[in-house]
PDB file of N, CA and C in Angstrom:
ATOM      1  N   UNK A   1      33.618 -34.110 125.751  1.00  0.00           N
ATOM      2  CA  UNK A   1      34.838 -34.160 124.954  1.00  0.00           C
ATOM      3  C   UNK A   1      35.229 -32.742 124.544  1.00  0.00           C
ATOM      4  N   UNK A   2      36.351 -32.522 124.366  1.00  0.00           N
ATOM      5  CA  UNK A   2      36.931 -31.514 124.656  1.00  0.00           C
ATOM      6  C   UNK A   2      37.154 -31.034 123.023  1.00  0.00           C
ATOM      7  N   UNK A   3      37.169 -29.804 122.088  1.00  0.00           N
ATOM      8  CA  UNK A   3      37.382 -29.416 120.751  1.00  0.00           C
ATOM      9  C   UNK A   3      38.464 -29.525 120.409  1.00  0.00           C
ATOM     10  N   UNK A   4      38.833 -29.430 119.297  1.00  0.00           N
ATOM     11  CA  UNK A   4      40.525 -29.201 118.828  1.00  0.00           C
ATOM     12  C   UNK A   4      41.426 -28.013 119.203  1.00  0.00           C
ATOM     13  N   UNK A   5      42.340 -28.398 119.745  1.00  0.00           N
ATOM     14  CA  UNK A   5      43.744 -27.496 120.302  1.00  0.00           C
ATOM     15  C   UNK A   5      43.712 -26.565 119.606  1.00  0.00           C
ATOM     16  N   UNK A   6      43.563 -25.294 119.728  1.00  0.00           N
ATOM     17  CA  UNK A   6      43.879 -23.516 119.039  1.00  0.00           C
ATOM     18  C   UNK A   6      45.084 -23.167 119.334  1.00  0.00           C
ATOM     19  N   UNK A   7      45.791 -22.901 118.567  1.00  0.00           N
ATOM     20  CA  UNK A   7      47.158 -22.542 118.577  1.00  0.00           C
ATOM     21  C   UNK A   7      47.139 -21.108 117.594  1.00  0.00           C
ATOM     22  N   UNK A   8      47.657 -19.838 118.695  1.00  0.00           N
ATOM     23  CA  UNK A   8      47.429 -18.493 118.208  1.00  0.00           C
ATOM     24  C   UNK A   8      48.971 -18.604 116.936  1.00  0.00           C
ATOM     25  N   UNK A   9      48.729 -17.776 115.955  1.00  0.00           N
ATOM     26  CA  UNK A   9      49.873 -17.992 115.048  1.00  0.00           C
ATOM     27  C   UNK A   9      49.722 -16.616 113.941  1.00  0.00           C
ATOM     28  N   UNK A  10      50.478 -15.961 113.257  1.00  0.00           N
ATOM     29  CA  UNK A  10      50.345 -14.746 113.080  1.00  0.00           C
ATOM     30  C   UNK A  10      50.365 -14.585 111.424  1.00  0.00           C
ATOM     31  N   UNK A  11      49.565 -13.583 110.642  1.00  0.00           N
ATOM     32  CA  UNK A  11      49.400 -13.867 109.632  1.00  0.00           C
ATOM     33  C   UNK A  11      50.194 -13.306 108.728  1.00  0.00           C
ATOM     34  N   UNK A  12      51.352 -13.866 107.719  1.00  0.00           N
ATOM     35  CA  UNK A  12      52.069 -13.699 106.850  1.00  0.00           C
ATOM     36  C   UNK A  12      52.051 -12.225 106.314  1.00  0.00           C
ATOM     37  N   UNK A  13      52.917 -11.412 105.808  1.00  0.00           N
ATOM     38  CA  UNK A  13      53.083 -10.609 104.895  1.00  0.00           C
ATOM     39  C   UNK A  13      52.084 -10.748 102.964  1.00  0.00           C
ATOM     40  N   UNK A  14      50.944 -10.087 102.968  1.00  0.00           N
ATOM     41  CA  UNK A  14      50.464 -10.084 101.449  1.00  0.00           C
ATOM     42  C   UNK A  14      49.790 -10.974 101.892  1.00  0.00           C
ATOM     43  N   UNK A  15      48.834 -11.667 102.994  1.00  0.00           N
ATOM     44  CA  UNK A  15      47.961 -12.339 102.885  1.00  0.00           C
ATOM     45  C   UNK A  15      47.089 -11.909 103.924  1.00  0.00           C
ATOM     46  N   UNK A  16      45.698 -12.833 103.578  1.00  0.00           N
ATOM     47  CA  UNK A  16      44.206 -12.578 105.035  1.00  0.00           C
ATOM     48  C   UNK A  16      43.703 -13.792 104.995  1.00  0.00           C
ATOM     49  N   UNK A  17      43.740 -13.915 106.101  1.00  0.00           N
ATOM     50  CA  UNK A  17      42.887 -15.290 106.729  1.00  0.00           C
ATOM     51  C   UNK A  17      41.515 -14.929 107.069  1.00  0.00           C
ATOM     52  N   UNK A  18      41.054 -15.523 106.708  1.00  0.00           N
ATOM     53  CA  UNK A  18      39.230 -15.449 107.128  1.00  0.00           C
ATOM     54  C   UNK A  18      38.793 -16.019 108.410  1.00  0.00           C
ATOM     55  N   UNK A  19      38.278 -16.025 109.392  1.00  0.00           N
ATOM     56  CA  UNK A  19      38.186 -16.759 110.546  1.00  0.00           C
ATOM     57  C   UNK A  19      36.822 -16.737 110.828  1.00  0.00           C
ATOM     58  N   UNK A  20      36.217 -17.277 111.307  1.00  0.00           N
ATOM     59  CA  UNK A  20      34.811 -17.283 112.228  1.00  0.00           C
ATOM     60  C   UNK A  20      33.784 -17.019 111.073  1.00  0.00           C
ATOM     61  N   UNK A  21      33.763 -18.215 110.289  1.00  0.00           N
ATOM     62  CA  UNK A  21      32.768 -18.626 109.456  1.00  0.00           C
ATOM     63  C   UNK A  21      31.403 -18.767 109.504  1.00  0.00           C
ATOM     64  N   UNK A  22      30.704 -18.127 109.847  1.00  0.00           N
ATOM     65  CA  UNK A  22      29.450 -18.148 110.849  1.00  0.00           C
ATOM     66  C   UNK A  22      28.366 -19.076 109.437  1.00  0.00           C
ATOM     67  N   UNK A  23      27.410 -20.098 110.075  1.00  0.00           N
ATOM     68  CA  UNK A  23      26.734 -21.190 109.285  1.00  0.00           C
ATOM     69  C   UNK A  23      25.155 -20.666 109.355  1.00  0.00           C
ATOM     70  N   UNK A  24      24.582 -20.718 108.539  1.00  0.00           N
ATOM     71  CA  UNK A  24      22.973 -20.245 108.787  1.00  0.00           C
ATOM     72  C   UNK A  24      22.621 -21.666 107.714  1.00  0.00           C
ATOM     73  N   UNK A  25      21.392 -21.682 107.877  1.00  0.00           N
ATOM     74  CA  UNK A  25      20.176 -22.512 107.079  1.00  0.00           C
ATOM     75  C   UNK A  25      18.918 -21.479 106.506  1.00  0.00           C
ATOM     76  N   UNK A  26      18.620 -21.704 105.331  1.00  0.00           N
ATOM     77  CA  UNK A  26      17.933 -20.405 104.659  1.00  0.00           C
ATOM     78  C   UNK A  26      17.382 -21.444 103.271  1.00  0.00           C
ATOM     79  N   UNK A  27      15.631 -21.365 103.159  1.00  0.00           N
ATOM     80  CA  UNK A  27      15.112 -22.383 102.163  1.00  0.00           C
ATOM     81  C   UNK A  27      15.831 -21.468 100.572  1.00  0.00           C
ATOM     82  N   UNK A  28      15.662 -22.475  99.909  1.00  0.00           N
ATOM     83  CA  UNK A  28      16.147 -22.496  98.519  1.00  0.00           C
ATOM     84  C   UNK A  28      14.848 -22.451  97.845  1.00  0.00           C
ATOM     85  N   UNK A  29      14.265 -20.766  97.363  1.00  0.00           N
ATOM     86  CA  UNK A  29      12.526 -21.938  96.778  1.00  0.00           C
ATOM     87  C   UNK A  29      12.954 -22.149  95.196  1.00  0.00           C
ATOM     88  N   UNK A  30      14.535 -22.134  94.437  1.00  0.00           N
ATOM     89  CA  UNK A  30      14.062 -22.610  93.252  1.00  0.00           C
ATOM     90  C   UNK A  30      14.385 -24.265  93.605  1.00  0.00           C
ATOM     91  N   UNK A  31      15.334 -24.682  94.455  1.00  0.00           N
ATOM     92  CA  UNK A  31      15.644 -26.023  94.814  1.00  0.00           C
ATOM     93  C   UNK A  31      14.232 -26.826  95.540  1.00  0.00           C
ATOM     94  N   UNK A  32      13.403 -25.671  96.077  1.00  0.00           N
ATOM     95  CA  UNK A  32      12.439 -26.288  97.376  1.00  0.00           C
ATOM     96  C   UNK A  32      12.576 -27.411  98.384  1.00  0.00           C
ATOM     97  N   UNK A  33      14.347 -26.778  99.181  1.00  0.00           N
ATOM     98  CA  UNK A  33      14.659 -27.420 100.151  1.00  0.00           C
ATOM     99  C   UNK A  33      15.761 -26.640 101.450  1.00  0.00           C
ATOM    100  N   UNK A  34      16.211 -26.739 102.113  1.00  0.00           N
ATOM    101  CA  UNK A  34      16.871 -26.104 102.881  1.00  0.00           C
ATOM    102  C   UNK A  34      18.387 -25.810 102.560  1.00  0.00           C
ATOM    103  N   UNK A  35      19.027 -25.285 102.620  1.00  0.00           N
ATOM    104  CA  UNK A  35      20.284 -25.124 102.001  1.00  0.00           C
ATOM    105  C   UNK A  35      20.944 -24.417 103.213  1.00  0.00           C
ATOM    106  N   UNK A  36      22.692 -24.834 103.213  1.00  0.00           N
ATOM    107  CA  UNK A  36      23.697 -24.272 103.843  1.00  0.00           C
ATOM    108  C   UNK A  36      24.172 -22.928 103.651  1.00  0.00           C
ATOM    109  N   UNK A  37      24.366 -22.100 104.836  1.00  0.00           N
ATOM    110  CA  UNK A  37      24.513 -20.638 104.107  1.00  0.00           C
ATOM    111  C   UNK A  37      25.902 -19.993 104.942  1.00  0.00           C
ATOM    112  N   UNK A  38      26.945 -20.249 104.415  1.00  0.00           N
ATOM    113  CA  UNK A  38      28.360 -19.517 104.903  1.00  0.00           C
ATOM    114  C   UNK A  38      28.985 -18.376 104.625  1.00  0.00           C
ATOM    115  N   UNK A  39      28.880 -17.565 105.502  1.00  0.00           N
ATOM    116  CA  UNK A  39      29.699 -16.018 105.221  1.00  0.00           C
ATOM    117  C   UNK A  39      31.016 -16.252 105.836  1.00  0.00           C
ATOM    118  N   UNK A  40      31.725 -15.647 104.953  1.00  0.00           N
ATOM    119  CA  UNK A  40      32.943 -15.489 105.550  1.00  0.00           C
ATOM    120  C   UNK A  40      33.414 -14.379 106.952  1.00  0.00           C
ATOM    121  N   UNK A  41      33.787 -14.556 107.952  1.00  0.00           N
ATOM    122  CA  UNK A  41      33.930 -13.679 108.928  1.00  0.00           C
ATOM    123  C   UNK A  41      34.849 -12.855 109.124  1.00  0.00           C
ATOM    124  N   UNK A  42      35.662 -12.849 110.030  1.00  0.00           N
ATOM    125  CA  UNK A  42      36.246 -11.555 110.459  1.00  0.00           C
ATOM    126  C   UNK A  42      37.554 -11.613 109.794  1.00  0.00           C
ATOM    127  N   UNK A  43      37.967 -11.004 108.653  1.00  0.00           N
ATOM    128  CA  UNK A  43      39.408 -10.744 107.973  1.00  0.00           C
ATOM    129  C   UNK A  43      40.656 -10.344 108.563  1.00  0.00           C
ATOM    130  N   UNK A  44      41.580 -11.014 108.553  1.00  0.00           N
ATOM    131  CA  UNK A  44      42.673 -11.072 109.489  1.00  0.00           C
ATOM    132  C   UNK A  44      43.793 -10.455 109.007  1.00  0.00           C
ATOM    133  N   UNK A  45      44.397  -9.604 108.423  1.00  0.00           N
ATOM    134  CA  UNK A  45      45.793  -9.174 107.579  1.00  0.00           C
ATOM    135  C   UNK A  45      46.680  -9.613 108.229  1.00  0.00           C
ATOM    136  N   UNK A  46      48.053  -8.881 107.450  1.00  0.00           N
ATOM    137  CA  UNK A  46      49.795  -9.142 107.639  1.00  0.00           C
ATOM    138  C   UNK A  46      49.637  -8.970 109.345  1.00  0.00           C
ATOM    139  N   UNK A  47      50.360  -9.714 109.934  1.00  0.00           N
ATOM    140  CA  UNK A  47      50.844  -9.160 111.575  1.00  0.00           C
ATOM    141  C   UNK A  47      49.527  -9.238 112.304  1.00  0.00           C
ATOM    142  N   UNK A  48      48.467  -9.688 112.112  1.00  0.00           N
ATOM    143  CA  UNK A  48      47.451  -9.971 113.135  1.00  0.00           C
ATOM    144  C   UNK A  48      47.525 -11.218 113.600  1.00  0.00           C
ATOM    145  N   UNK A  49      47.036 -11.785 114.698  1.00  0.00           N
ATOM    146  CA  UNK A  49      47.304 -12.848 115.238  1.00  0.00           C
ATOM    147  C   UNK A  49      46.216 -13.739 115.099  1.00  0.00           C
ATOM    148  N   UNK A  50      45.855 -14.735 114.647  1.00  0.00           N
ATOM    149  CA  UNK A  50      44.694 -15.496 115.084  1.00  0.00           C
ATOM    150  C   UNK A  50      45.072 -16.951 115.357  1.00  0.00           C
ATOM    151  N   UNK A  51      43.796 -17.228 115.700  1.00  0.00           N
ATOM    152  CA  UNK A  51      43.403 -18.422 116.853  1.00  0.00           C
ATOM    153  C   UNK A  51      42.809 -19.606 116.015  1.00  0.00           C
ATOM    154  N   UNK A  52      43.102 -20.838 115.841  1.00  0.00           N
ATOM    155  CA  UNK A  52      43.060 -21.848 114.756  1.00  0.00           C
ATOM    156  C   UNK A  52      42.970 -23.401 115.448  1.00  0.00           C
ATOM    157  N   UNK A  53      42.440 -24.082 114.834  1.00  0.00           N
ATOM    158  CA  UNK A  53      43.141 -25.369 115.112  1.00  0.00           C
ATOM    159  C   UNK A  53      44.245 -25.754 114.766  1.00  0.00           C
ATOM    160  N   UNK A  54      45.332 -26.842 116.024  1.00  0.00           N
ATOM    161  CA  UNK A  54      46.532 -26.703 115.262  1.00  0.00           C
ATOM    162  C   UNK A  54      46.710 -27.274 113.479  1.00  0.00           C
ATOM    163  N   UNK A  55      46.073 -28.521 113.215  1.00  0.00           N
ATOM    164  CA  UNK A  55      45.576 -28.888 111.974  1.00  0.00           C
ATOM    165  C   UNK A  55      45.887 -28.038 111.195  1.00  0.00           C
ATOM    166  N   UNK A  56      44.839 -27.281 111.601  1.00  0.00           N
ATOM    167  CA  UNK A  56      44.861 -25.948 110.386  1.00  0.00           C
ATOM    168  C   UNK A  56      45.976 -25.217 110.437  1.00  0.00           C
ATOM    169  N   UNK A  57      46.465 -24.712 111.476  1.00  0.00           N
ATOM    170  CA  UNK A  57      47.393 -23.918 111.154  1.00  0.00           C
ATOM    171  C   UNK A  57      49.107 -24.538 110.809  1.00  0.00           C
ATOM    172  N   UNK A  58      49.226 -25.518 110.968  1.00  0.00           N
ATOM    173  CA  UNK A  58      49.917 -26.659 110.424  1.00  0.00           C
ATOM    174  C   UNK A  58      49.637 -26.202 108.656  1.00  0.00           C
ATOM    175  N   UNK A  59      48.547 -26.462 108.546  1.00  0.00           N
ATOM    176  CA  UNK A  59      48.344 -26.497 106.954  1.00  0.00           C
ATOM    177  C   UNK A  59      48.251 -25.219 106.522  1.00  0.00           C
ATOM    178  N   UNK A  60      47.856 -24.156 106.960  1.00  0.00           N
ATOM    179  CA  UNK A  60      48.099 -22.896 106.334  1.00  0.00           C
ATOM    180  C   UNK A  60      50.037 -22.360 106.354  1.00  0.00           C
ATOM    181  N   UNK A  61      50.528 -22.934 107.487  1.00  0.00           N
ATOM    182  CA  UNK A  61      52.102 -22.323 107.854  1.00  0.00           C
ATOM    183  C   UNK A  61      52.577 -23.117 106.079  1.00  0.00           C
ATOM    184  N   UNK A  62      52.382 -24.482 105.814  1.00  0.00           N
ATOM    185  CA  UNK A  62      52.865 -24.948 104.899  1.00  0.00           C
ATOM    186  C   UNK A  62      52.542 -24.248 103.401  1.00  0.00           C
ATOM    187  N   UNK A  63      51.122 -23.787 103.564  1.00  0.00           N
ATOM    188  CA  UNK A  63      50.746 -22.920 102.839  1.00  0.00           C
ATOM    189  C   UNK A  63      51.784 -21.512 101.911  1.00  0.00           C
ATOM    190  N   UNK A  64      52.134 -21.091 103.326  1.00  0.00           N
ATOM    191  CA  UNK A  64      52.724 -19.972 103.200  1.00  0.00           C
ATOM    192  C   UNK A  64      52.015 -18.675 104.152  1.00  0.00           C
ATOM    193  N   UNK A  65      50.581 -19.385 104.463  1.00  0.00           N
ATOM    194  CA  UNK A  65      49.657 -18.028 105.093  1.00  0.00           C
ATOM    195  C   UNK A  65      50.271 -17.469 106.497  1.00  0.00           C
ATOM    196  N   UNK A  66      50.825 -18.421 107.157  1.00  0.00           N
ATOM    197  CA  UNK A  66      51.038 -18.271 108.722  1.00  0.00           C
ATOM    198  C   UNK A  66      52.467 -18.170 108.732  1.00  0.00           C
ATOM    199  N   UNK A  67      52.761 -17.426 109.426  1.00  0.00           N
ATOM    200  CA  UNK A  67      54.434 -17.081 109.464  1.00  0.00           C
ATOM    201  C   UNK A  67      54.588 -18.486 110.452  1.00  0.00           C
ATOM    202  N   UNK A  68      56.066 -18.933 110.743  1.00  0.00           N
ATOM    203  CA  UNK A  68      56.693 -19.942 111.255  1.00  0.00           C
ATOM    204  C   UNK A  68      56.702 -19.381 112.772  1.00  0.00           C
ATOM    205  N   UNK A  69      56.555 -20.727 113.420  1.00  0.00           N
ATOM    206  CA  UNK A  69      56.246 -20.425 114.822  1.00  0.00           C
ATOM    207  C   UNK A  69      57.323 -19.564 115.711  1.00  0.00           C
ATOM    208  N   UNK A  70      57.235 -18.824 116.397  1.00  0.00           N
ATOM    209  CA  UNK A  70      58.978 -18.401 116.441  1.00  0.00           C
ATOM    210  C   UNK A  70      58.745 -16.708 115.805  1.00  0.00           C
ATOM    211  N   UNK A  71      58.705 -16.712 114.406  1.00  0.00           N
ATOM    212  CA  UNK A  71      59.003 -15.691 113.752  1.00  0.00           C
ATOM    213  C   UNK A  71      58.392 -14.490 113.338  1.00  0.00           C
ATOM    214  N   UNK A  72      59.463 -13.331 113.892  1.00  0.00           N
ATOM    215  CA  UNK A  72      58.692 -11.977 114.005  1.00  0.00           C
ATOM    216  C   UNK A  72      58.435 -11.278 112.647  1.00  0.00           C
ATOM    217  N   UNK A  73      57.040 -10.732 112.500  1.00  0.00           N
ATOM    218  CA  UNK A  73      56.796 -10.194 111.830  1.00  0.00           C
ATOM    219  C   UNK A  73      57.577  -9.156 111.553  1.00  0.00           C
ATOM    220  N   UNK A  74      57.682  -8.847 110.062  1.00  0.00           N
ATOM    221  CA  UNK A  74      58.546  -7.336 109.377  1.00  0.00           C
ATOM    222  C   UNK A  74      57.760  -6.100 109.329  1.00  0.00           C
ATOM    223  N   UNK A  75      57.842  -5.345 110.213  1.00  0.00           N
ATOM    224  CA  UNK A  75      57.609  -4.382 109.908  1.00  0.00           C
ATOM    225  C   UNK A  75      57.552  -3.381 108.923  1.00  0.00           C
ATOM    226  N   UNK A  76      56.704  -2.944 107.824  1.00  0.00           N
ATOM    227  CA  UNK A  76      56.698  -2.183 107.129  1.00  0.00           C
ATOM    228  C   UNK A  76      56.290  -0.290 107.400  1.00  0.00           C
ATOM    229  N   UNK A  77      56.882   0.095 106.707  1.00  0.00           N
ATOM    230  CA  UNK A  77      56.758   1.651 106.812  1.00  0.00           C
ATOM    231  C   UNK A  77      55.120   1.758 105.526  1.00  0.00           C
ATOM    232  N   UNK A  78      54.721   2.268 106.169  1.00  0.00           N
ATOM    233  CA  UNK A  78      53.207   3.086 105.022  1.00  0.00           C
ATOM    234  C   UNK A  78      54.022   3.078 103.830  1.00  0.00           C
ATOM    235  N   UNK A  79      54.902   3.940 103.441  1.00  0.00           N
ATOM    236  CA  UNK A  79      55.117   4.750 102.248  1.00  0.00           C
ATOM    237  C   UNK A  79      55.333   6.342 102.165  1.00  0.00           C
ATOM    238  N   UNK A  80      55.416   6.740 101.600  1.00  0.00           N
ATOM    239  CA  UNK A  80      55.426   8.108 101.261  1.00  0.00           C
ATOM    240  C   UNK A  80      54.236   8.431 100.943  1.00  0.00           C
ATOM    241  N   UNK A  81      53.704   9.895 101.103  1.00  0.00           N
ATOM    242  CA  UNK A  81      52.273  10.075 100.737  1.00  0.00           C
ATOM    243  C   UNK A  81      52.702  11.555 100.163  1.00  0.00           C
ATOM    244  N   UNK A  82      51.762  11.975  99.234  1.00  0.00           N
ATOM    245  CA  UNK A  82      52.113  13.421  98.270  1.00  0.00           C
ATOM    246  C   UNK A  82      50.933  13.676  98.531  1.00  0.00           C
ATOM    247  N   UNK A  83      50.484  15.436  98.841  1.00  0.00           N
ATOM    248  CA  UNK A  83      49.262  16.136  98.513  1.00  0.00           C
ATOM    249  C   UNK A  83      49.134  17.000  97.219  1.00  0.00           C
ATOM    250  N   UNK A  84      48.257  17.530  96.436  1.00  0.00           N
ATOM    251  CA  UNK A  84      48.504  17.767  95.921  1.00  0.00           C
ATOM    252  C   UNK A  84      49.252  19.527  95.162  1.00  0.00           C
ATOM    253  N   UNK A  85      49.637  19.422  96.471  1.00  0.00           N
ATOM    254  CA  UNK A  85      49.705  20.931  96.449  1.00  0.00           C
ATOM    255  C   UNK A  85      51.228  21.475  96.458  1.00  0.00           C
ATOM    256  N   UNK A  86      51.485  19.261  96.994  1.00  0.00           N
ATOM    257  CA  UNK A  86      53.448  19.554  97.061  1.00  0.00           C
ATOM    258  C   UNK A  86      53.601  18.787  95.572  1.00  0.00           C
ATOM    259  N   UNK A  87      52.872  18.567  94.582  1.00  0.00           N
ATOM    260  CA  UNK A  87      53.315  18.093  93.349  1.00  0.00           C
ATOM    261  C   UNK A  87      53.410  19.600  92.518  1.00  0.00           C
ATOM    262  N   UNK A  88      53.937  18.767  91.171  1.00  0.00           N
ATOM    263  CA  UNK A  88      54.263  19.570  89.979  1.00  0.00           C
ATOM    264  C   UNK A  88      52.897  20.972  89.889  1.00  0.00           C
ATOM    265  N   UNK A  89      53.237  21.997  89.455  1.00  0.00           N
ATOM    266  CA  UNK A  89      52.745  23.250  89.246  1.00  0.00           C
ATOM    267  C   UNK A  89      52.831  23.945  87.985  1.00  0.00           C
ATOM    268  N   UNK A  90      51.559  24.111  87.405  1.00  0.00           N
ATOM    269  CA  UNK A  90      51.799  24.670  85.956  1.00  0.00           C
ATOM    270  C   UNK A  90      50.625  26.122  86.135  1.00  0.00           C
ATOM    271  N   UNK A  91      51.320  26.996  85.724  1.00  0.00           N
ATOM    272  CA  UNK A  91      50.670  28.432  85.802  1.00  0.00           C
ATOM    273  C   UNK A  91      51.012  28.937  84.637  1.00  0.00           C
ATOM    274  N   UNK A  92      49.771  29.545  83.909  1.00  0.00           N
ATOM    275  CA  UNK A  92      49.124  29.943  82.765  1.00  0.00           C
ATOM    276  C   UNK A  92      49.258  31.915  83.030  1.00  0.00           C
ATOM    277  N   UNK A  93      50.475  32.179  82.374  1.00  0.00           N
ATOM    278  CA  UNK A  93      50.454  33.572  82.310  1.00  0.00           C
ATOM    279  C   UNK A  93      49.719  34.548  81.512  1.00  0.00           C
TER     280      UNK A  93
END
């Protein structure tokens, strides 16, 4: 049997998707039993693309996380950047 449909879909402006949740098993000795152990994986920002079940990405687009199928990401400019050598100057005569 075949897994659930991945549908690539691109990640919103001001958000990160977490993807590839990797699962370990690791004893608990104050519990003294085996316990589930989930890290979060590879962090996805604005304009990266990732790979999902459609499910999910159904439910994140409604979210707000996943831009709408179709729709191009906005490009942003960095910003302006100052060193400090092109700011204000005070000299002590």
């Amino acid at each position: 049997m075949a897994g659930p449909k991945l549908v690539a879909a691109v990640v919103a402006p001001g958000r990160t998707i977490y993807t590839e949740a990797p699962a370990a098993k690791a004893w608990d000795a104050d519990q003294k039993r085996e316990v589930d152990i989930v890290k979060a994986g590879g962090a996805k920002g604005p304009g990266e693309t990732v790979s999902l079940p459609e499910l999910e990405v159904k439910r994140l687009r409604s979210l707000g996380f996943l831009l709408a199928e179709g729709a191009v990401p906005v490009v942003t400019a960095p910003g302006p950047s100052f060193d400090s050598a092109e700011g204000p100057q005070i000299k002590v005569a």
